[in-house]
N, C-alpha and C. Protein backbone atom coordinates (compact mmCIF):
# COMPACT_ATOMS: atom_id res chain seq x y z
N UNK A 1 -23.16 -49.94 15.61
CA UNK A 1 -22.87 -48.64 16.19
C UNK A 1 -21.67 -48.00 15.50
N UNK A 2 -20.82 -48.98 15.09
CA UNK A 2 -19.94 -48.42 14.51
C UNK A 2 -19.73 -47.96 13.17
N UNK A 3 -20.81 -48.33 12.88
CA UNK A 3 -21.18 -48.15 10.87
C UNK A 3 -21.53 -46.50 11.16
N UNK A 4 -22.47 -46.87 11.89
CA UNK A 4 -22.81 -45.43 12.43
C UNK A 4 -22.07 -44.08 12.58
N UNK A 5 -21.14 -44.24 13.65
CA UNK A 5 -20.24 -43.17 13.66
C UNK A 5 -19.57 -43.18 12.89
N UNK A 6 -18.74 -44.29 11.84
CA UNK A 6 -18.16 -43.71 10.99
C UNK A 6 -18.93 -43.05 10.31
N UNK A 7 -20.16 -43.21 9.36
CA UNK A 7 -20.77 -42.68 8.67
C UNK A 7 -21.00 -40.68 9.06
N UNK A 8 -21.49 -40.89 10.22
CA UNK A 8 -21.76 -39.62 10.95
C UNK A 8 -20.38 -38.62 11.10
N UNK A 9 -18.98 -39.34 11.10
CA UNK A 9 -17.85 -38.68 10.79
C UNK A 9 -17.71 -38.16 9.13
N UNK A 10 -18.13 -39.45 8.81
CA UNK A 10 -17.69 -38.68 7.16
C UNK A 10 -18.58 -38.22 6.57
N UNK A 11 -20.08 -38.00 7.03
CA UNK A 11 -21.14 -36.82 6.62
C UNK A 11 -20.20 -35.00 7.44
N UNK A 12 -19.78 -35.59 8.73
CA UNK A 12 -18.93 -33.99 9.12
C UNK A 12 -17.99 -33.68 8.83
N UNK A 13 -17.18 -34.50 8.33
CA UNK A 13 -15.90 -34.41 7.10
C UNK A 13 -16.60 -33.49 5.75
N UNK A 14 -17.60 -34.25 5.22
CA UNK A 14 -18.17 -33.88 4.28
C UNK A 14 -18.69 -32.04 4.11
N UNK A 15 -18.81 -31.95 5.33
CA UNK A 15 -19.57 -31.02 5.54
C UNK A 15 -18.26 -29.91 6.16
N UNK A 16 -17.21 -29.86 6.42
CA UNK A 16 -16.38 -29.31 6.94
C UNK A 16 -16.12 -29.04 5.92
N UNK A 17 -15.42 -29.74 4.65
CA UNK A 17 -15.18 -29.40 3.53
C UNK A 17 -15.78 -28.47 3.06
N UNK A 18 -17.00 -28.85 2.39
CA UNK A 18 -17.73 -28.01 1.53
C UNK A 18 -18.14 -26.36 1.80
N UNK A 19 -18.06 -26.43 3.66
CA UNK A 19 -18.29 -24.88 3.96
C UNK A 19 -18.01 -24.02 3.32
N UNK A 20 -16.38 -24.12 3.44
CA UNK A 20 -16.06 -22.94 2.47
C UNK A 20 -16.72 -22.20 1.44
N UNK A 21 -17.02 -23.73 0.78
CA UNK A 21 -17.38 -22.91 -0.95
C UNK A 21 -18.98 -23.32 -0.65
N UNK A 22 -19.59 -23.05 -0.08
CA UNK A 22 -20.78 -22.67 0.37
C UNK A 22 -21.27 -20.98 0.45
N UNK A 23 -20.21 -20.58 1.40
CA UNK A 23 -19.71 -19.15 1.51
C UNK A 23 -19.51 -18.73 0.00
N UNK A 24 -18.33 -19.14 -0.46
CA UNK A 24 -17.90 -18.27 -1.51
C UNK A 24 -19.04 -17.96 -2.79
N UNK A 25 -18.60 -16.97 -3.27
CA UNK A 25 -19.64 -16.17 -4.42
C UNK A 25 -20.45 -15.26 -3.63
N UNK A 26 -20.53 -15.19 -2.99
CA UNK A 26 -21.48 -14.07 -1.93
C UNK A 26 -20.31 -12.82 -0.97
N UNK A 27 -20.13 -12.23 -2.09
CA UNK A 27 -18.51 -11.17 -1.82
C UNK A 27 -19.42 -10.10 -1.26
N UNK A 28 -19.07 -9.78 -0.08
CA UNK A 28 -19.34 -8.26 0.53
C UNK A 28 -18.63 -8.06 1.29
N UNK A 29 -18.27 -6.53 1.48
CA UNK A 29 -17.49 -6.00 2.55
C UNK A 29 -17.86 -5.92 3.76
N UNK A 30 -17.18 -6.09 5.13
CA UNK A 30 -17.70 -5.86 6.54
C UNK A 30 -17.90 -4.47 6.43
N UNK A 31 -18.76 -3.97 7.06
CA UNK A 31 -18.91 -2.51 6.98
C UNK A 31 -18.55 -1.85 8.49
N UNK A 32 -18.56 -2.96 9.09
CA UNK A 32 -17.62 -2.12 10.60
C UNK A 32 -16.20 -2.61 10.37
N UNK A 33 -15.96 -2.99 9.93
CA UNK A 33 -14.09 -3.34 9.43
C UNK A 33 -13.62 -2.48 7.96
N UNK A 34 -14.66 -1.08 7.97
CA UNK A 34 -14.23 -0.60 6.32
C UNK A 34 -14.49 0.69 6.66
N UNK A 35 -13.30 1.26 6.34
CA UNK A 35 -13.70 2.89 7.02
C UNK A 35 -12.70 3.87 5.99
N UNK A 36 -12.77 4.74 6.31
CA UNK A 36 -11.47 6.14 5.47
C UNK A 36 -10.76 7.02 6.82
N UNK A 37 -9.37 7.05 6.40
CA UNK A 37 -9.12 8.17 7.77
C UNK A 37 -8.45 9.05 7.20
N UNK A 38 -7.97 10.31 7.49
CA UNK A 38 -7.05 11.15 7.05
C UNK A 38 -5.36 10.52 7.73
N UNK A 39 -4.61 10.29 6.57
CA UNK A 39 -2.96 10.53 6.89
C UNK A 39 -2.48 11.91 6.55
N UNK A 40 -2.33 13.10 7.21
CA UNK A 40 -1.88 13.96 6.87
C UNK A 40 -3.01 14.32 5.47
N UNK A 41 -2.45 14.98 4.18
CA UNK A 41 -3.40 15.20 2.98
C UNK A 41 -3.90 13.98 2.31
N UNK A 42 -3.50 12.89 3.42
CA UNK A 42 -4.26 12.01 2.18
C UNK A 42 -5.16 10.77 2.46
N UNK A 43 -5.73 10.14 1.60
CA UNK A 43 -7.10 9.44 2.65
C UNK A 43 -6.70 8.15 2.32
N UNK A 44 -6.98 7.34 3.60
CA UNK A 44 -6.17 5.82 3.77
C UNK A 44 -7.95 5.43 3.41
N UNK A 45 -8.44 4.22 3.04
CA UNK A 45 -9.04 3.50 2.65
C UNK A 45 -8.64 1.94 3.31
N UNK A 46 -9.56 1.58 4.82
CA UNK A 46 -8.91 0.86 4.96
C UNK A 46 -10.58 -0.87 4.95
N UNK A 47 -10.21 -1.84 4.21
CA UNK A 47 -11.16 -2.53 4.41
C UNK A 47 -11.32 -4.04 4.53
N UNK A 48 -12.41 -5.04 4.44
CA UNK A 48 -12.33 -5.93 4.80
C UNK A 48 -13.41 -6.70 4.09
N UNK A 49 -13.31 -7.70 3.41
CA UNK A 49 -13.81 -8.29 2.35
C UNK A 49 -13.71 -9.42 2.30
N UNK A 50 -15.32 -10.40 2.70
CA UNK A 50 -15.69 -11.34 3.14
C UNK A 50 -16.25 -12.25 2.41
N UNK A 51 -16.69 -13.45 1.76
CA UNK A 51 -17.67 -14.66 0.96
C UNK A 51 -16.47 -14.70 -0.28
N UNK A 52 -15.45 -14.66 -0.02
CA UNK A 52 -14.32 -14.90 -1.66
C UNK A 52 -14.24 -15.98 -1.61
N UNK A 53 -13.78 -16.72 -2.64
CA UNK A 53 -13.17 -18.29 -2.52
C UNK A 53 -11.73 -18.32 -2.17
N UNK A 54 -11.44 -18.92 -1.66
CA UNK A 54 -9.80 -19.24 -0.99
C UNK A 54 -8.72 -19.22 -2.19
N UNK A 55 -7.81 -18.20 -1.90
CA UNK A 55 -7.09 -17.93 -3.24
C UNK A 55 -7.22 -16.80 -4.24
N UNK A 56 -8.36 -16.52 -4.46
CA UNK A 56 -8.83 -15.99 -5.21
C UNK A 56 -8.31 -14.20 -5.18
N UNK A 57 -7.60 -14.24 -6.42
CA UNK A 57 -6.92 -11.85 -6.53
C UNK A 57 -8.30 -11.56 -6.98
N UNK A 58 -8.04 -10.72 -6.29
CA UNK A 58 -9.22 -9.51 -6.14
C UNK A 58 -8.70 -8.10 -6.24
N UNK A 59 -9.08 -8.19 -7.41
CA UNK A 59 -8.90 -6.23 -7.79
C UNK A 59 -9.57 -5.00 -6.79
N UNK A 60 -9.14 -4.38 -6.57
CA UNK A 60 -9.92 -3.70 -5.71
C UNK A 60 -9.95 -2.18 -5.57
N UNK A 61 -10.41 -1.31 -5.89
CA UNK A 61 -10.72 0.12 -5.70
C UNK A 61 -10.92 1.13 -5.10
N UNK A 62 -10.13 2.33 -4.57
CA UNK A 62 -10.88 3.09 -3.56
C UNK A 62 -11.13 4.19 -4.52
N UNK A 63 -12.44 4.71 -4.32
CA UNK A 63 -12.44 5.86 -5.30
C UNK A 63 -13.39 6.73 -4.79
N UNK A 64 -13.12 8.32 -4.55
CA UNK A 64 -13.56 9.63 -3.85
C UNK A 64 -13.70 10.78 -5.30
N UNK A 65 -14.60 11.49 -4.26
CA UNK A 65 -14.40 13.21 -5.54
C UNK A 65 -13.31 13.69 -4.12
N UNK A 66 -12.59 14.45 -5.02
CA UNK A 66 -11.39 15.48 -4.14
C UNK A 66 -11.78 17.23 -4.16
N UNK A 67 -11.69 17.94 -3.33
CA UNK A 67 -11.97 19.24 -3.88
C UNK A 67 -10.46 19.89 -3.17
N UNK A 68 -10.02 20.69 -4.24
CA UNK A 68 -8.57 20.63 -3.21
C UNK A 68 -8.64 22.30 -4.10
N UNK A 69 -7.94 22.83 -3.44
CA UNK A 69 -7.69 24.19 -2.87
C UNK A 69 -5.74 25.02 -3.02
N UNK A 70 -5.28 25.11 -4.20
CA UNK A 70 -4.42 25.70 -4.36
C UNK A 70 -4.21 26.88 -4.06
N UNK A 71 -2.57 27.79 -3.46
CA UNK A 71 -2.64 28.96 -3.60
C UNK A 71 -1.24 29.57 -4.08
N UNK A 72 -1.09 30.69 -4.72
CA UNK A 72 0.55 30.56 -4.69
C UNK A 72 1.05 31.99 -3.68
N UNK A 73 2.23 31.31 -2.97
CA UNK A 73 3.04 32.21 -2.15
C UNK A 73 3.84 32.52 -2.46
N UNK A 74 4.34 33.93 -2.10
CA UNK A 74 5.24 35.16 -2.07
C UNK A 74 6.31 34.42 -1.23
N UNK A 75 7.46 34.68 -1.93
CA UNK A 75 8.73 35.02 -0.99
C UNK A 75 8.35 35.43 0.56
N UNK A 76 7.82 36.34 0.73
CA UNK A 76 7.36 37.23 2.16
C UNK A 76 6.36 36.00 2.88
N UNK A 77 6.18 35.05 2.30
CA UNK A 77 4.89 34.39 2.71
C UNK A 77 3.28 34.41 2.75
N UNK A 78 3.62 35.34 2.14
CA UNK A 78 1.99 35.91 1.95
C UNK A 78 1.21 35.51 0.07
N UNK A 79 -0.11 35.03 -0.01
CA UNK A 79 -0.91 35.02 -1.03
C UNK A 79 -0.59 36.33 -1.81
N UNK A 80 -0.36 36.99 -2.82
CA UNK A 80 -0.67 38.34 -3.22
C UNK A 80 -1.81 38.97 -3.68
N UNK A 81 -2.89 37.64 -4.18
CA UNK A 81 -3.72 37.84 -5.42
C UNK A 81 -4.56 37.00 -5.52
N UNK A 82 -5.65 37.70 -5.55
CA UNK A 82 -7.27 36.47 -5.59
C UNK A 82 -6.71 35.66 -6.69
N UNK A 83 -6.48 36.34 -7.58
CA UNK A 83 -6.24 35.27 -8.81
C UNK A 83 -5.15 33.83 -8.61
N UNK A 84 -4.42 34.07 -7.50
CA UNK A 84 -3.51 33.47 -7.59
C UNK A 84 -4.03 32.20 -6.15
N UNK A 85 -5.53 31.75 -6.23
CA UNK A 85 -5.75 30.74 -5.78
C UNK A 85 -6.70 29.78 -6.20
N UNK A 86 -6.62 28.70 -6.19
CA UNK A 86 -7.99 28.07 -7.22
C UNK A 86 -8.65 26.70 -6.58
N UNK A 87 -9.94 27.00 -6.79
CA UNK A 87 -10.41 25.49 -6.22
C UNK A 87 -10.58 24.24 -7.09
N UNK A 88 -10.25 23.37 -7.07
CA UNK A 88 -10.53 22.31 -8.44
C UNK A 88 -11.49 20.98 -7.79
N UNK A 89 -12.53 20.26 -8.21
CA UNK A 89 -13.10 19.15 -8.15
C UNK A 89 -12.42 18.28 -9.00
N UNK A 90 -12.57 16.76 -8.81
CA UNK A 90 -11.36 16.15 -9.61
C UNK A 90 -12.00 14.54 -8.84
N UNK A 91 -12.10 13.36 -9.84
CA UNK A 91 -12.56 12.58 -8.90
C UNK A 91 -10.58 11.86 -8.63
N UNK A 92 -10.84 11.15 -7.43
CA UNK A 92 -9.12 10.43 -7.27
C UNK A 92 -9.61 8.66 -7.12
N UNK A 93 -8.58 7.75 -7.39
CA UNK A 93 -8.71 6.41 -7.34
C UNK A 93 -7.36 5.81 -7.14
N UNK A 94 -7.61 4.32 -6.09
CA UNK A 94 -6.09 3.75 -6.52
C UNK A 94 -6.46 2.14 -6.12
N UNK A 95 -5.94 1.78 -6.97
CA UNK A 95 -6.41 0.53 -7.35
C UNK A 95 -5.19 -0.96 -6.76
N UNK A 96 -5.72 -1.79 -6.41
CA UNK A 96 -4.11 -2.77 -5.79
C UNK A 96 -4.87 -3.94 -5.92
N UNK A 97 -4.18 -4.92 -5.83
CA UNK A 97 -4.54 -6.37 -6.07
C UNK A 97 -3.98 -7.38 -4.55
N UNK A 98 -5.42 -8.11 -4.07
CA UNK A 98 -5.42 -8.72 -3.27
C UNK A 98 -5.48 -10.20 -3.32
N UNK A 99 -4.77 -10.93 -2.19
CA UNK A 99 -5.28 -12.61 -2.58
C UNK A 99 -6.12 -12.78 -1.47
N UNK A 100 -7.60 -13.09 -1.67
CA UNK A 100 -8.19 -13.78 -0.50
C UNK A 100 -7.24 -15.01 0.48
N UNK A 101 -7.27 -15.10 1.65
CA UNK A 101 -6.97 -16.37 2.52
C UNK A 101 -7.81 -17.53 2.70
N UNK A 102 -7.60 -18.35 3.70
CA UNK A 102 -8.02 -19.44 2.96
C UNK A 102 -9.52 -19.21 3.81
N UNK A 103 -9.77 -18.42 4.25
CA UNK A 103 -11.55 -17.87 4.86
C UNK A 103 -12.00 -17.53 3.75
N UNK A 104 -11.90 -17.13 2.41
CA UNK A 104 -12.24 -16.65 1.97
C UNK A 104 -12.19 -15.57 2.10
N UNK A 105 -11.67 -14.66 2.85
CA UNK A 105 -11.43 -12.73 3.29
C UNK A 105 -10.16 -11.73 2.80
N UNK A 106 -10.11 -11.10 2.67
CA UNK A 106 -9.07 -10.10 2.22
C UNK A 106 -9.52 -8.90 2.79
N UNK A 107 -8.46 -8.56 3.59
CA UNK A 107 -8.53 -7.34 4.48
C UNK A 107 -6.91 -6.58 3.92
N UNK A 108 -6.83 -5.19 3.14
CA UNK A 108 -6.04 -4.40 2.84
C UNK A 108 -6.36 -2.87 3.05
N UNK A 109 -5.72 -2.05 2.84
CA UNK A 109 -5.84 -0.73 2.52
C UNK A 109 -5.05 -0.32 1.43
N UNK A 110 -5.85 1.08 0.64
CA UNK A 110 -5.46 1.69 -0.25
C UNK A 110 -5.49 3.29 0.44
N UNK A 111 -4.25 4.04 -0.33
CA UNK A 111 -4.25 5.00 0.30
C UNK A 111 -4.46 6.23 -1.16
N UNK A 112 -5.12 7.24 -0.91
CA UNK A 112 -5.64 8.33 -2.21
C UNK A 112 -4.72 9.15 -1.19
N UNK A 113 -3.94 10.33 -2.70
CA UNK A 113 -3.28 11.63 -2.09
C UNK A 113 -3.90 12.48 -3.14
N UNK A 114 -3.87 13.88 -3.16
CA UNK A 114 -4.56 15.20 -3.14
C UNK A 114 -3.80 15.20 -4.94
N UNK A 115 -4.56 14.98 -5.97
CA UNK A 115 -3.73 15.53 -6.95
C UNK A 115 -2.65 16.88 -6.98
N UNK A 116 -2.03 16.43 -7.84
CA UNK A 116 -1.10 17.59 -7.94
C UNK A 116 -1.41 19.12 -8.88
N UNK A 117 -1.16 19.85 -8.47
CA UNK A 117 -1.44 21.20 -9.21
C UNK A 117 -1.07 21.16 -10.48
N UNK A 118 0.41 20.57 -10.72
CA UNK A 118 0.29 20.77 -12.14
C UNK A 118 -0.42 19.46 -12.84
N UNK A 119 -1.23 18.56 -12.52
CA UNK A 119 -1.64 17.46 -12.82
C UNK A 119 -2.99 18.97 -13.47
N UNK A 120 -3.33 19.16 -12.34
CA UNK A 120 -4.81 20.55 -12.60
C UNK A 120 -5.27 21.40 -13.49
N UNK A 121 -3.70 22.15 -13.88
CA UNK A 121 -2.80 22.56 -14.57
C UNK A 121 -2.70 24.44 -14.28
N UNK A 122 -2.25 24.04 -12.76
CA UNK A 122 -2.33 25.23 -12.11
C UNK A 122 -0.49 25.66 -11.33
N UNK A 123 -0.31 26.86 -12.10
CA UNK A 123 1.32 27.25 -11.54
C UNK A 123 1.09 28.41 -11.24
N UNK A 124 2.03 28.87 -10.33
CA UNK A 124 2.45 30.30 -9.78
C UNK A 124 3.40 30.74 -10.43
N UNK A 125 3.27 32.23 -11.02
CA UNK A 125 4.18 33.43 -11.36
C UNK A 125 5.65 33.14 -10.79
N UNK A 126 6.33 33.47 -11.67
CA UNK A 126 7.95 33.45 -11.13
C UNK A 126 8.09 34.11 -9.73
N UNK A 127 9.18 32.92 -8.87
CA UNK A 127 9.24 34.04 -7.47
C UNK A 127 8.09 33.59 -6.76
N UNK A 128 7.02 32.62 -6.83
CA UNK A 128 5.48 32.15 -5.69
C UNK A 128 6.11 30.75 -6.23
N UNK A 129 5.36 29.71 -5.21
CA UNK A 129 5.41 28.61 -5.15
C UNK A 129 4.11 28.49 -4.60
N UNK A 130 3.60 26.91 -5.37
CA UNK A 130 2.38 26.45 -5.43
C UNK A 130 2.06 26.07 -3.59
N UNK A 131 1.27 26.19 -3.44
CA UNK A 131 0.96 25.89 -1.74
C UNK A 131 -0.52 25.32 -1.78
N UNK A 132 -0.34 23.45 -1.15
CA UNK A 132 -1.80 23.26 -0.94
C UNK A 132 -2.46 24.10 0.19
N UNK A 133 -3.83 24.33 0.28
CA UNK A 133 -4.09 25.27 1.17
C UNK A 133 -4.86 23.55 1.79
N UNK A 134 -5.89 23.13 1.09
CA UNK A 134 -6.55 22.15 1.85
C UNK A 134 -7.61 21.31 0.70
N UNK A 135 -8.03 19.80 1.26
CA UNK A 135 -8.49 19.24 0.40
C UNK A 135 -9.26 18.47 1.32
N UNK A 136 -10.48 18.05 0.59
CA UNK A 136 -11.61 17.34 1.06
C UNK A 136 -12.05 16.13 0.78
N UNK A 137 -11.98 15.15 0.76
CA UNK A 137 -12.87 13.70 -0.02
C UNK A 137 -13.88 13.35 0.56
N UNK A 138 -14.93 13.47 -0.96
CA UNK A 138 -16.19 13.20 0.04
C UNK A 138 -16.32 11.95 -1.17
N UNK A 139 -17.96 11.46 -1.31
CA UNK A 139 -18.37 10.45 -2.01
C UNK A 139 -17.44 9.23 -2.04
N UNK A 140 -16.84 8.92 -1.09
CA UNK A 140 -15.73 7.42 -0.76
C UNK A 140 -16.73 6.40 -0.93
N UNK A 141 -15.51 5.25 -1.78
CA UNK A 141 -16.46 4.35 -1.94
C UNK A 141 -15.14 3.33 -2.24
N UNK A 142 -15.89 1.55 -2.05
CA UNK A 142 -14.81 0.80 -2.30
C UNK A 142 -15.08 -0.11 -3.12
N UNK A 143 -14.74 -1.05 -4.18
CA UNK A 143 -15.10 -1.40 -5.19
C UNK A 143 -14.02 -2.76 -5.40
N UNK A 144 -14.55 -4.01 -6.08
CA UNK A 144 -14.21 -5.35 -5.74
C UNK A 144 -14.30 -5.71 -7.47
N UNK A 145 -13.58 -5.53 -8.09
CA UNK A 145 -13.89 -4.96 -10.11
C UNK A 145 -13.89 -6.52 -10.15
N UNK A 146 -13.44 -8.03 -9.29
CA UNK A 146 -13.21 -9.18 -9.71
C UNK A 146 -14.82 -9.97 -9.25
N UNK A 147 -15.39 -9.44 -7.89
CA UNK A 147 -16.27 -10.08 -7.08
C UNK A 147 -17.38 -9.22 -7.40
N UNK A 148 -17.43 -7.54 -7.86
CA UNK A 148 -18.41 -7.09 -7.83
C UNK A 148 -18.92 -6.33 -6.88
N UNK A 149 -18.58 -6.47 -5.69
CA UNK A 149 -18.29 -6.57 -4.45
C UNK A 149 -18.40 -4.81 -4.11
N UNK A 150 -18.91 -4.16 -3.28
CA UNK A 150 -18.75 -2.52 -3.14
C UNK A 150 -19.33 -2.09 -2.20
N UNK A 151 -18.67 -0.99 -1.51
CA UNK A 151 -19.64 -0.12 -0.22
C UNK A 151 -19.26 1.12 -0.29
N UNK A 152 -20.16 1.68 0.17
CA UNK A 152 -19.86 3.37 0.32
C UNK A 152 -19.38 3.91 1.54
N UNK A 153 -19.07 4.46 2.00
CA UNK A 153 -18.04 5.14 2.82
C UNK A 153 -18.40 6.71 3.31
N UNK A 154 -19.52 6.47 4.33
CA UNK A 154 -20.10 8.10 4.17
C UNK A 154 -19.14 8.95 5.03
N UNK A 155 -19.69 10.48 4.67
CA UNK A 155 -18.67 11.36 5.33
C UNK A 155 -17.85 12.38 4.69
N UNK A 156 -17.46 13.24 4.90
CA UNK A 156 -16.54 14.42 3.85
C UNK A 156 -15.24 13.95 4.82
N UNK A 157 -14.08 14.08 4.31
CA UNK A 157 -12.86 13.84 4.89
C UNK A 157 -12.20 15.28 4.75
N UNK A 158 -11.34 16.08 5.77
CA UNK A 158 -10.98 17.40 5.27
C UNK A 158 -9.71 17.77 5.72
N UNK A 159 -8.74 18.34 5.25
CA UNK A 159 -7.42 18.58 5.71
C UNK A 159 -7.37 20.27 5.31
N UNK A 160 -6.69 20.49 6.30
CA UNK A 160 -5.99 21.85 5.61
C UNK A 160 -4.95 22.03 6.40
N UNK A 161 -4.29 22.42 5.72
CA UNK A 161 -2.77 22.97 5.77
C UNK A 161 -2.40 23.87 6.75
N UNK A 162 -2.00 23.79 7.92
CA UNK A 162 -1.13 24.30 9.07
C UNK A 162 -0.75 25.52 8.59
N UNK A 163 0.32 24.81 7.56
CA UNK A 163 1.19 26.08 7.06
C UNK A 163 0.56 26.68 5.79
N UNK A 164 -0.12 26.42 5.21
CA UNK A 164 -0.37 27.61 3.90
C UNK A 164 -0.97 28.90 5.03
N UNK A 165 -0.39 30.49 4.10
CA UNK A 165 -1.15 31.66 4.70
C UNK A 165 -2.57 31.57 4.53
N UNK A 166 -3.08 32.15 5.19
CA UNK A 166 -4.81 32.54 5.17
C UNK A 166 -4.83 32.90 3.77
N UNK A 167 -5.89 32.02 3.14
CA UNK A 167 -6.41 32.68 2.01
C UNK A 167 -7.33 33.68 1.95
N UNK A 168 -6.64 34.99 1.19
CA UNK A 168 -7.16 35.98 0.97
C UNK A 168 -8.71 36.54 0.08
C-alpha cells in the first residue's frame, strides 16, 4: 500500500510540475481583462496576457489610427479662419516590456497620447496658439512582438476639448 501512495504522490508531484509548461507557448490575451479607456486626450490600453512561460519579457504593443483635429486661437479666443484648422489621420503606438509571473501571465497597461501638431507639421500665425480641438482612436489593437500573441480592441475612442472655441 505503501509503494503505492508513494508512487501516486510522485506521479502528482510529477504532474504539478510540468503544468506550467504544459500551458506555456499557447500566448493569448484575456479578452474580458483587455480593454482601452480615455484618460483625458489620451487612450490607456489596459491588458492581460495568459499561456507565457514563467519569466519570460514580453514586448508588447498598443497600436490605434488617431484622427485628431487642430485649431489655432486668437488672443480674443476665437478661431479666425477655416484655414486655420486641420484634421490629420496618423497611426499612434507605444511599446513597453513585460516579465510574465510565475502563472505564466502578464497583466500591464500602455498609455497612447494625441500626436503633437508640430510632430503633423501644423503651426498658427504669430499672436494664435495651436489648440487641440479633439481626437479619436479607432482600430485599437494589442500586440505580443515576443509570443505573437494579439487582440483587437473594438470601438472609436473620442475626446474633445472643453475648452477649444467651436470650430468654425
Amino acid at each position: 500500500m505503501r509503494k503505492i501512495t508513494a508512487a501516486v504522490a510522485g506521479a502528482l508531484a510529477v504532474a504539478a510540475i510540468a503544468a506550467p509548461s504544459a500551458f506555456a507557448g499557447n500566448a493569448h490575451f484575456i479578452k474580458n481583462a483587455t480593454s482601452a479607456s480615455l484618460s483625458g486626450s489620451s487612450l490607456v490600453c489596459q491588458f492581460k496576457e495568459a499561456g507565457l512561460e514563467s519569466g519570460s519579457v514580453e514586448t508588447v504593443t498598443c497600436n490605434a489610427t488617431e484622427s485628431i483635429t487642430y485649431e489655432c486661437v486668437n488672443g480674443g479666443g476665437k478661431n479666425p479662419s477655416a484655414s486655420n484648422k486641420h484634421t490629420f489621420a496618423t497611426s499612434a503606438s507605444k511599446t513597453g516590456q513585460f516579465t510574465a509571473d510565475r502563472n505564466g501571465n502578464i497583466v500591464g497597461s500602455l498609455t497612447l497620447s494625441p500626436a503633437s501638431a508640430s510632430s503633423l507639421g501644423f503651426s498658427c500665425p504669430s499672436g494664435q496658439t495651436v489648440t487641440l480641438v479633439s481626437v479619436s482612436y479607432s482600430n485599437v489593437g494589442v500586440v505580443d512582438s515576443t509570443s505573437g500573441g494579439s487582440i483587437s480592441i473594438p470601438g472609436t475612442f473620442t475626446y474633445t476639448n472643453p475648452s477649444a472655441p467651436p470650430v468654425r
